[in-house]
Structure formats: structure tokens, C-alpha cells
Protein backbone atom coordinates (compact mmCIF):
# COMPACT_ATOMS: atom_id res chain seq x y z
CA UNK A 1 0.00 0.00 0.00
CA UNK A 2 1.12 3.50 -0.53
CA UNK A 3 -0.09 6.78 1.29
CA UNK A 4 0.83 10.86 0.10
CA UNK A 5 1.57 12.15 3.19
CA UNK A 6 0.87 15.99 2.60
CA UNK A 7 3.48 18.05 4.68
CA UNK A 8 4.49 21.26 2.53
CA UNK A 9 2.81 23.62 4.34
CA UNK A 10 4.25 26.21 6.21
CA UNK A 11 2.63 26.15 9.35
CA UNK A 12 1.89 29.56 9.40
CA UNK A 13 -0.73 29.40 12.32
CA UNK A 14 2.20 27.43 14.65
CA UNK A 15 4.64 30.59 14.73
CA UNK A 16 6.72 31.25 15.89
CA UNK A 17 7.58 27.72 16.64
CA UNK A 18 7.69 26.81 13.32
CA UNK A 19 10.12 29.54 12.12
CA UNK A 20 12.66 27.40 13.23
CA UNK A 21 10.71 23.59 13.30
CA UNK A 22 9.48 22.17 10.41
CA UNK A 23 5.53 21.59 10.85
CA UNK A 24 5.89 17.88 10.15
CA UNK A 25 8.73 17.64 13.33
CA UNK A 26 6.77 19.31 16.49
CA UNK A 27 6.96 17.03 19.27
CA UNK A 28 3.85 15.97 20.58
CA UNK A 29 4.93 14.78 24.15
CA UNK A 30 9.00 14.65 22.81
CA UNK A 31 7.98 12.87 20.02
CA UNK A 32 8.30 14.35 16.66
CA UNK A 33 4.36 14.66 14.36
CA UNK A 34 6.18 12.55 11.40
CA UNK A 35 7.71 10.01 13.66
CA UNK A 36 3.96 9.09 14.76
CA UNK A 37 3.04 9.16 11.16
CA UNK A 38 5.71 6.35 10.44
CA UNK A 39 4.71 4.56 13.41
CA UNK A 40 1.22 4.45 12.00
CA UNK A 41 1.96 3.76 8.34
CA UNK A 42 4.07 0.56 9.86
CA UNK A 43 1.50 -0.48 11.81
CA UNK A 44 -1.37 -0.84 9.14
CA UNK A 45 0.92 -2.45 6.33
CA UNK A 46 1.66 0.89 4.28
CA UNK A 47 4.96 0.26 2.83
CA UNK A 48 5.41 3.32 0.75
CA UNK A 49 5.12 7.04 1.62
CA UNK A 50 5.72 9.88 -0.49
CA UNK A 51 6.11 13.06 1.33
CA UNK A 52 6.02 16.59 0.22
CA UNK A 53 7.90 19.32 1.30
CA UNK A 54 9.02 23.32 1.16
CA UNK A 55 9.41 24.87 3.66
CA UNK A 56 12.31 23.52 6.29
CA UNK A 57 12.98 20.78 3.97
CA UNK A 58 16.54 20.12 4.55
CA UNK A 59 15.76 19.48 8.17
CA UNK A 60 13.29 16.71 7.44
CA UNK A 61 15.45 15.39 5.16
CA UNK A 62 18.04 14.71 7.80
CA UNK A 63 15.21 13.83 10.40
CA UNK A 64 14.69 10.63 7.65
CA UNK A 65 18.16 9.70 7.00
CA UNK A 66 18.27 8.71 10.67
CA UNK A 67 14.71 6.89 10.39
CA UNK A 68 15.33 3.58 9.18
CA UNK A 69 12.59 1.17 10.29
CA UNK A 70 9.62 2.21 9.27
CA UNK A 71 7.86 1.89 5.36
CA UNK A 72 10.34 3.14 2.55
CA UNK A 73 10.26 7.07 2.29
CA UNK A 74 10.05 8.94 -1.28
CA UNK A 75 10.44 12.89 -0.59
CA UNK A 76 9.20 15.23 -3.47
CA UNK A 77 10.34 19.04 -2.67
CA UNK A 78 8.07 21.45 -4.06
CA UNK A 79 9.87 24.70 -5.24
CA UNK A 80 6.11 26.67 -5.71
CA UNK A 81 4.13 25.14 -3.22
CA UNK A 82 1.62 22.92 -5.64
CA UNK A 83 -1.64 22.61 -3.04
CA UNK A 84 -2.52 19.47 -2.03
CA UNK A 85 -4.47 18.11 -4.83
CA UNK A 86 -1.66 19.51 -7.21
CA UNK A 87 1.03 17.27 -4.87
CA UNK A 88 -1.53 14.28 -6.44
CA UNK A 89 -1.53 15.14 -9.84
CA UNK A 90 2.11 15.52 -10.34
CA UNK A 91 2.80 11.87 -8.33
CA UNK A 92 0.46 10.42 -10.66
CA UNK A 93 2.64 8.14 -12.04
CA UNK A 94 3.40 6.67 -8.44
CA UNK A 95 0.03 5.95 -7.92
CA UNK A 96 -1.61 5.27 -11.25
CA UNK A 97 -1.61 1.48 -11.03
CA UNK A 98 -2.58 0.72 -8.14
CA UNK A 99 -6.65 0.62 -7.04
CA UNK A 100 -6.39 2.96 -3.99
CA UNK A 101 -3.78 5.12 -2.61
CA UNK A 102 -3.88 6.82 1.25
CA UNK A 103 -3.82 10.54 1.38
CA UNK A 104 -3.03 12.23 4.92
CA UNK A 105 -2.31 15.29 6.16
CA UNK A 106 0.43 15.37 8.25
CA UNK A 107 -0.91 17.48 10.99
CA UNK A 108 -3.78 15.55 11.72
CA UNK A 109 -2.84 13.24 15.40
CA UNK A 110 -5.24 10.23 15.22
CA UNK A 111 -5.30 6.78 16.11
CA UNK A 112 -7.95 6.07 13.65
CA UNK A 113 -8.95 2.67 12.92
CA UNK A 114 -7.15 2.42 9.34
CA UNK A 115 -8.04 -1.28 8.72
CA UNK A 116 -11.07 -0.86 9.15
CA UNK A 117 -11.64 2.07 7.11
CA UNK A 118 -9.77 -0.03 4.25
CA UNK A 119 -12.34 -2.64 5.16
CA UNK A 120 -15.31 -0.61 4.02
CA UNK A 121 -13.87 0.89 1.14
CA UNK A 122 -12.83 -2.39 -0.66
CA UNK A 123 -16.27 -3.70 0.32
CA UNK A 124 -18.13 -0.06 -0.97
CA UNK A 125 -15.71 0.30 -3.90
CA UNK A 126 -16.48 4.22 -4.41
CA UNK A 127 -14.22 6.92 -6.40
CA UNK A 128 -12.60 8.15 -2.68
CA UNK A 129 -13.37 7.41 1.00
CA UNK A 130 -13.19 10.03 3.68
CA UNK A 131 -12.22 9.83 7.00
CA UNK A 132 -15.27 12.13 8.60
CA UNK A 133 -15.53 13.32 12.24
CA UNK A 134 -17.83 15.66 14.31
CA UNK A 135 -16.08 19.19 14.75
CA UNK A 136 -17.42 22.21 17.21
CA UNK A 137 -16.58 24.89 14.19
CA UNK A 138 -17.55 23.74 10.83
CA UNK A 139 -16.84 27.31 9.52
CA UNK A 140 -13.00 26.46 9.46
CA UNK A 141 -13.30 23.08 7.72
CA UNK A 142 -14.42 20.83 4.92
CA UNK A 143 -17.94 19.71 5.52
CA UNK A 144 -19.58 17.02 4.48
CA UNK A 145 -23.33 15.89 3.89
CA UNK A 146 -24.06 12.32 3.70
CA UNK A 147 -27.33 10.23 3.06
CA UNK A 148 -28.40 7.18 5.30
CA UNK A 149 -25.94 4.81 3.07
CA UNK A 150 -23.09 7.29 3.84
CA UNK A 151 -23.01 8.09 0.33
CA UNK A 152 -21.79 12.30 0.30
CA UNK A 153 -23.88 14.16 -1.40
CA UNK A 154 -22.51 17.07 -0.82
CA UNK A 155 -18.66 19.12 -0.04
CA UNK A 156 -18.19 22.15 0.82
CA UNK A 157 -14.78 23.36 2.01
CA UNK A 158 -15.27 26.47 4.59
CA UNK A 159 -18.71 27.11 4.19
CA UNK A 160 -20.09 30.31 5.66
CA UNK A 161 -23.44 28.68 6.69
CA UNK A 162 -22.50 24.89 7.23
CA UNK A 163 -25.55 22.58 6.67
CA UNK A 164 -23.91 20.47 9.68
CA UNK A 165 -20.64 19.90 11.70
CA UNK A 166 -19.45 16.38 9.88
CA UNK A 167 -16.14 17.39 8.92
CA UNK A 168 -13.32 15.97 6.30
CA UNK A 169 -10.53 14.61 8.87
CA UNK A 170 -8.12 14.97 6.30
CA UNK A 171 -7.52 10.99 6.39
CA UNK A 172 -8.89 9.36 2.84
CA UNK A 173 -8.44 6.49 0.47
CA UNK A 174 -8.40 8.16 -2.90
CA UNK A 175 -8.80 5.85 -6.52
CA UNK A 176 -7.35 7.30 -10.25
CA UNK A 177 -11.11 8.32 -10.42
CA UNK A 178 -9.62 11.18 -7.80
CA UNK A 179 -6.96 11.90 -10.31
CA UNK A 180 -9.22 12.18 -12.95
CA UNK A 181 -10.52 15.56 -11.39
CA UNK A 182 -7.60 17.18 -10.57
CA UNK A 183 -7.32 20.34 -12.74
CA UNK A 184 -4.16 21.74 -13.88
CA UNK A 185 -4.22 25.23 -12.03
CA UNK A 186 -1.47 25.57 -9.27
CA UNK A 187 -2.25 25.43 -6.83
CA UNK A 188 -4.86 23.35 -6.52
CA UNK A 189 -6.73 22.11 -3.45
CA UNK A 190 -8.31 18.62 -2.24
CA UNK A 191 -11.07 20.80 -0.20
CA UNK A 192 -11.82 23.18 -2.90
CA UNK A 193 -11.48 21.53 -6.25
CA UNK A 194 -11.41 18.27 -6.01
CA UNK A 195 -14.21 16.91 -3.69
CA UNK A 196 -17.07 18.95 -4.72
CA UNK A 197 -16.71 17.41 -8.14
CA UNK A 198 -16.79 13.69 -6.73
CA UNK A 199 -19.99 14.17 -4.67
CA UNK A 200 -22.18 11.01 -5.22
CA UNK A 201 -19.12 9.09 -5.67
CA UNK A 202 -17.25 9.22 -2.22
CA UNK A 203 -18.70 8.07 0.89
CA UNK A 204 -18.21 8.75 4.97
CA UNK A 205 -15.96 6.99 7.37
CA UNK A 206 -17.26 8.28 10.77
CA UNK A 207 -14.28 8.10 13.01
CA UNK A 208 -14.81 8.14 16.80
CA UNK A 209 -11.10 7.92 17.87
CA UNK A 210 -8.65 10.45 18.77
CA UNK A 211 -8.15 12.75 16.15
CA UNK A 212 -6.78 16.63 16.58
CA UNK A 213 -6.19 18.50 13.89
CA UNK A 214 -2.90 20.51 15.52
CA UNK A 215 -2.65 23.32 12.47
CA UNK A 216 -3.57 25.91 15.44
CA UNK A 217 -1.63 26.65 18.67
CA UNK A 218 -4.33 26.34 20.68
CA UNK A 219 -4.67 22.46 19.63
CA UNK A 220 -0.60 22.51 19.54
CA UNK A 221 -1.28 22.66 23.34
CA UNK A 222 -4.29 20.81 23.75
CA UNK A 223 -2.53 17.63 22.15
CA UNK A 224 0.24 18.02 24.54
CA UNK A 225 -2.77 17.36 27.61
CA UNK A 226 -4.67 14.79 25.67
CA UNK A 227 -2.75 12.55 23.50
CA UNK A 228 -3.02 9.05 24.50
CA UNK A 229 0.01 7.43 22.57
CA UNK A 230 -0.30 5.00 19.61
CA UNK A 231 -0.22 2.17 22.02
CA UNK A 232 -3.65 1.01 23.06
CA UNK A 233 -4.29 -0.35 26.33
């Protein structure tokens, strides 16, 4: 299995820790956001990850070359920062034979149930599968409107008058049929331009676990009190 693990950003809501940290590297109780990503690629049998990366990318770069047991790494380096769908549609080729591909974003902390999310989709078969979760501000995120099948029927990335607080977790299985959509502008965006046009074809992964999205300081510090650890008791 292979997973995009989207990490270009430039953390722009962390500073001024990330002036000097990559986004990817804060510690979440000492240990570093992309060493837990590892940890959970390894532990659901994802053997390749692509990562992408601007800003701070020579100090990832080293952070990997001393990370040596966990799936095989490719690192892309984006020069103009491409958006996250455009980090899909110039991978492609890594992706293009295969019948689903992982796409995460890197400062989402979860222990989300990936197997079983893989379990649905390959039973569901749709165009993309997204990891969906109940958030207390829909205004600041993707949000989603499913039927009683969990069938989306409708996207909308930062809507000013949400229909409803079921939000994209930024965890999702993704098919060429995701590719398909991608259009050529750069940047382009997963939230904006690609899920909208695949409503009807995706469906909703509720997922009850832990799962902070740590793009803010706020939840930077929150994550530091809550975080339970990968390992399950």
C-alpha cells in the first residue's frame, strides 16, 4: 500500500515555533508529528510514503536519514508550493496502477482505525473514502453531507453557513477516479477543487477515535494534555 503524506505547508498558524521547526517535526509529548506518522503507516501495512515538502525541507530530510525502520520514504520538494491536490496530480505516475492510494495530512494526530476504514472501502468500492468526524466549528473546515448509506452528497470546504458539523478529517483512500478531477491550475486544493466534483461518488468513514487536527496553537497545546500514545491499552 502507498499513502501521500501531505506536509508542505508552512505552518503559518504554529509561529513562531515553526520559524525554526518544520511543521511535520513538532513534538507531541518529545515525540516528533512525522515520527507518529511512520509509526502508523508501519502499523497498518503501508509500505510506501511519499512526502512533500518546502518549507524547512533540509531538516526533514536529515530527520529521515536517521529513520530507518519504518515503510520506505520517497520525498518530493516542491519549489512553488503545488496545493494538495496539485502534490496528487504531479505523483500520478506513483500511484496510477494501483486501485487505492492513502492521502493524509500530516498534521492531523489520530489513532484512527485504518483497517477498518480499508475494510469498508474495498467492500463499498467508491471513487474516494473520507475519514469524517464531528467538529465544534464547521466554519474552518471541509464539511460534508451524507445520506443514510453514507453516500456524500454534498462538499463544501469552509462554508459560511454549514448545513452540519461532519467534517473531512483529512484521512482518505483516494482511486485514479480522484486523479481524474484534478485540474491543472497551481495550486490546486483537495477541499476546494477536487471533492465537490466527486460528490455522489465518495462516501463517509465516521471516526470516533482520537483525532486533533494541531494546524492551530491552541490544539498545539491541547494535544500536549490529551494525547493518549499509539499504544492502546
Amino acid at each position: 500500500m502507498k499513502a501521500f503524506l501531505l506536509a508542505a505547508g508552512p505552518g503559518s498558524r504554529l509561529r513562531p515555533m515553526t520559524d525554526a521547526v518544520p511543521k511535520c517535526l513538532v513534538p507531541i509529548r518529545g515525540v516528533p508529528m512525522l515520527s507518529i506518522w511512520l509509526q502508523l503507516c508501519k502499523r497498518f501495512g503501508i509500505e510506501d510514503v511519499l512526502i512533500n515538502l518546502h518549507a524547512h525541507a533540509a531538516a526533514v530530510c536529515e530527520f529521515l536519514s536517521r529513520d530507518s525502520h519504518g515503510p520506505r520514504v520517497r520525498v518530493v520538494v516542491e519549489q512553488q508550493l503545488l496545493g494538495s491536490a496539485g502534490t496528487l496530480r504531479a505523483n500520478r505516475d506513483w500511484v496510477m496502477s494501483d486501485d487505492f492510494f492513502w492521502v493524509f495530512y500530516a498534521d492531523v494526530l489520530n489513532r484512527a482505525d485504518l483497517e477498518d476504514m480499508l475494510r469498508v472501502h474495498r467492500k463499498r468500492k467508491p471513487a474516494a473514502t473520507l475519514g469524517v468526524y464531528e467538529v465544534p466549528d464547521p466554519r474552518r473546515c471541509g464539511i460534508v453531507t451524507a445520506n443514510d448509506q453514507g453516500v456524500i452528497q454534498q462538499f463544501v470546504e469552509k462554508p459560511e453557513h454549514p448545513a452540519g458539523n461532519l467534517a473531512f478529517s483529512g484521512l482518505m483512500i483516494g482511486t485514479p477516479e480522484v486523479l481524474d478531477v484534478i485540474p491543472p491550475t497551481i495550486p490546486a486544493d483537495i477541499g476546494f477543487h477536487v471533492l465537490p466534483q466527486l460528490t455522489g461518488r465518495m462516501i463517509a468513514y465516521s471516526i470516533h477515535d482520537y483525532l486533533l487536527d494541531i494546524g492551530t496553537l491552541e490544539n498545539y497545546e491541547k494535544a500536549q494534555a490529551t494525547w493518549p500514545g499509539l499504544q492502546r491499552g
